[in-house]
Protein backbone atom coordinates (compact mmCIF):
# COMPACT_ATOMS: atom_id res chain seq x y z
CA UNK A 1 -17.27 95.64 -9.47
CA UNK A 2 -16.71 98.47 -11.68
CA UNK A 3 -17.05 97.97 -15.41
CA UNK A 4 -15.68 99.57 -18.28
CA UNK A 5 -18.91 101.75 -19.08
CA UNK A 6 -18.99 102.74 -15.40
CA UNK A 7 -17.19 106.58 -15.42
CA UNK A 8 -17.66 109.43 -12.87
CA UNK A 9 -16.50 109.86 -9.55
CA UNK A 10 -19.14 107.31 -8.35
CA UNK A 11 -17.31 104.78 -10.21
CA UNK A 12 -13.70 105.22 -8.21
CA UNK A 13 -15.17 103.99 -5.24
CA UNK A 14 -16.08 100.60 -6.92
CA UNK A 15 -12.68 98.68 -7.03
CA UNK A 16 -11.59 96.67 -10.16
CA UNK A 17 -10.85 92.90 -8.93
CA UNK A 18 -12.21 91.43 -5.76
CA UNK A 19 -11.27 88.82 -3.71
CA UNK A 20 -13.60 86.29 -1.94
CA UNK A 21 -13.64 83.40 0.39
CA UNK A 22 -16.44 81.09 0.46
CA UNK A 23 -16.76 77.41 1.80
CA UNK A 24 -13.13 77.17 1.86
CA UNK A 25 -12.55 77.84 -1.62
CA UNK A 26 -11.20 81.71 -3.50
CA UNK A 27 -12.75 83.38 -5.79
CA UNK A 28 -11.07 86.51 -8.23
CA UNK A 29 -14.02 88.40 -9.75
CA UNK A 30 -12.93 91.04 -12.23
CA UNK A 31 -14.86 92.63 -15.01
CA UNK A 32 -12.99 91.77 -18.02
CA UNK A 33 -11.13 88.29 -18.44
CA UNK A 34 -8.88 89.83 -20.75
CA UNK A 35 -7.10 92.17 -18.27
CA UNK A 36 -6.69 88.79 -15.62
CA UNK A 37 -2.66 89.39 -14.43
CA UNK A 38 -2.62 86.59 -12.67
CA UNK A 39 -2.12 83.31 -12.61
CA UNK A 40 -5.06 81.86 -10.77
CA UNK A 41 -4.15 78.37 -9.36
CA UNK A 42 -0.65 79.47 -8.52
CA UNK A 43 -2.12 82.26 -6.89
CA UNK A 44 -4.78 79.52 -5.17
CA UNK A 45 -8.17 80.65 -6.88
CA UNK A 46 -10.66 77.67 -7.48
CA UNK A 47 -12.99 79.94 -9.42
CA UNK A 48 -12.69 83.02 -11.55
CA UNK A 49 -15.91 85.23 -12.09
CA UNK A 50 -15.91 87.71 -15.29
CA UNK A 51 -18.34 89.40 -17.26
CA UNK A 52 -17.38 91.85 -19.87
CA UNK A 53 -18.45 90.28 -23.10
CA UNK A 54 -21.86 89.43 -21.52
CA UNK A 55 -21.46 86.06 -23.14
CA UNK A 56 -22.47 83.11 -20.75
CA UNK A 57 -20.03 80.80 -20.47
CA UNK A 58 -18.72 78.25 -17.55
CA UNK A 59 -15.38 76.23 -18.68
CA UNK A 60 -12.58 74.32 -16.57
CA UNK A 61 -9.39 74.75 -17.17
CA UNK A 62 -6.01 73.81 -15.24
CA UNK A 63 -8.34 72.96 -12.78
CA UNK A 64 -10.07 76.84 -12.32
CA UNK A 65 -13.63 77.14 -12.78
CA UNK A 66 -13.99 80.42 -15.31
CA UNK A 67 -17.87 81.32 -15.58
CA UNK A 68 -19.08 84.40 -17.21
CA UNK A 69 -22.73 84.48 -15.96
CA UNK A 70 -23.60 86.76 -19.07
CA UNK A 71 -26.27 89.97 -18.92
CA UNK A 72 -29.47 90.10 -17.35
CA UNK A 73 -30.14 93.44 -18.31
CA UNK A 74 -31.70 94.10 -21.43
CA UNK A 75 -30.55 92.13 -23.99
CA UNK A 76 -27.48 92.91 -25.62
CA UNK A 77 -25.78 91.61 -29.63
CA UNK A 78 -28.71 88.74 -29.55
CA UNK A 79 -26.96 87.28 -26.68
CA UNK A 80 -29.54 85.62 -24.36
CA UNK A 81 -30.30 87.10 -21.14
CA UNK A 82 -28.97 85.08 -18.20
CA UNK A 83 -27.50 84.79 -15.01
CA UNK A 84 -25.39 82.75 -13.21
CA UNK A 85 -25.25 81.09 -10.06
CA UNK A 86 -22.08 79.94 -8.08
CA UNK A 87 -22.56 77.04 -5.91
CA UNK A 88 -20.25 75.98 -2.90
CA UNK A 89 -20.18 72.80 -1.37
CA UNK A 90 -17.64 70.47 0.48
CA UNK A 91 -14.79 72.81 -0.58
CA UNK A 92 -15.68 72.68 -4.32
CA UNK A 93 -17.68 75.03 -6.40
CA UNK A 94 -19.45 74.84 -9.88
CA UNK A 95 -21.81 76.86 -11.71
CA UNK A 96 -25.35 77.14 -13.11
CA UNK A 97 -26.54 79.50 -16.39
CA UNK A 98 -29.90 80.26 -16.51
CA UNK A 99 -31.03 81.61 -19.50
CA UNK A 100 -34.19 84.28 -18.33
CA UNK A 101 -36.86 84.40 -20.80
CA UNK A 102 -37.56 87.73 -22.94
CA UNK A 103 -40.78 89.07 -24.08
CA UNK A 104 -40.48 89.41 -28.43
């Protein structure tokens, strides 16, 4: 997925929303949440996957999974460093944030 930092040509050949299938279930992944132009369960998403303000977050809401696995590059505004992990099962999805740890 391209982000908003990511310029050059290199960067045109990364596209700006994806679509996946897994276990029955769709997933939208796009970079910023803020620039979503879609409605996601009318459009039949179960899960959307954004990153932008590196924040780790995982909410529900009209029945969408949103998760925001955060950064884990270096860390970023005192944020923590994390990932996320998307897990599939029986046609229904939900999420894990790990929080990595960080030499001081």
């Amino acid at each position: 997925m391209r982000g908003n930092v990511d310029k050059g040509a290199w960067s045109r050949k990364l596209p700006e929303t994806q679509v996946l299938e897994m276990g029955g279930i769709s997933i939208y992944v796009l970079h910023d949440l803020a620039q979503l132009d879609l409605k996601p369960k009318a459009a039949g998403f179960a899960v959307v996957v954004s990153g932008h303000s590196h924040v780790p977050k995982q909410e529900t809401r009209d029945g969408v999974l949103y998760v925001n696995s955060g950064s884990a590059g270096p860390r970023r505004f005192k944020l923590p460093v994390s990932l996320g992990r998307l897990i599939v099962q029986h046609g229904k999805a939900h999420a894990e944030l790990i929080n990595l740890p960080v030499p001081e």
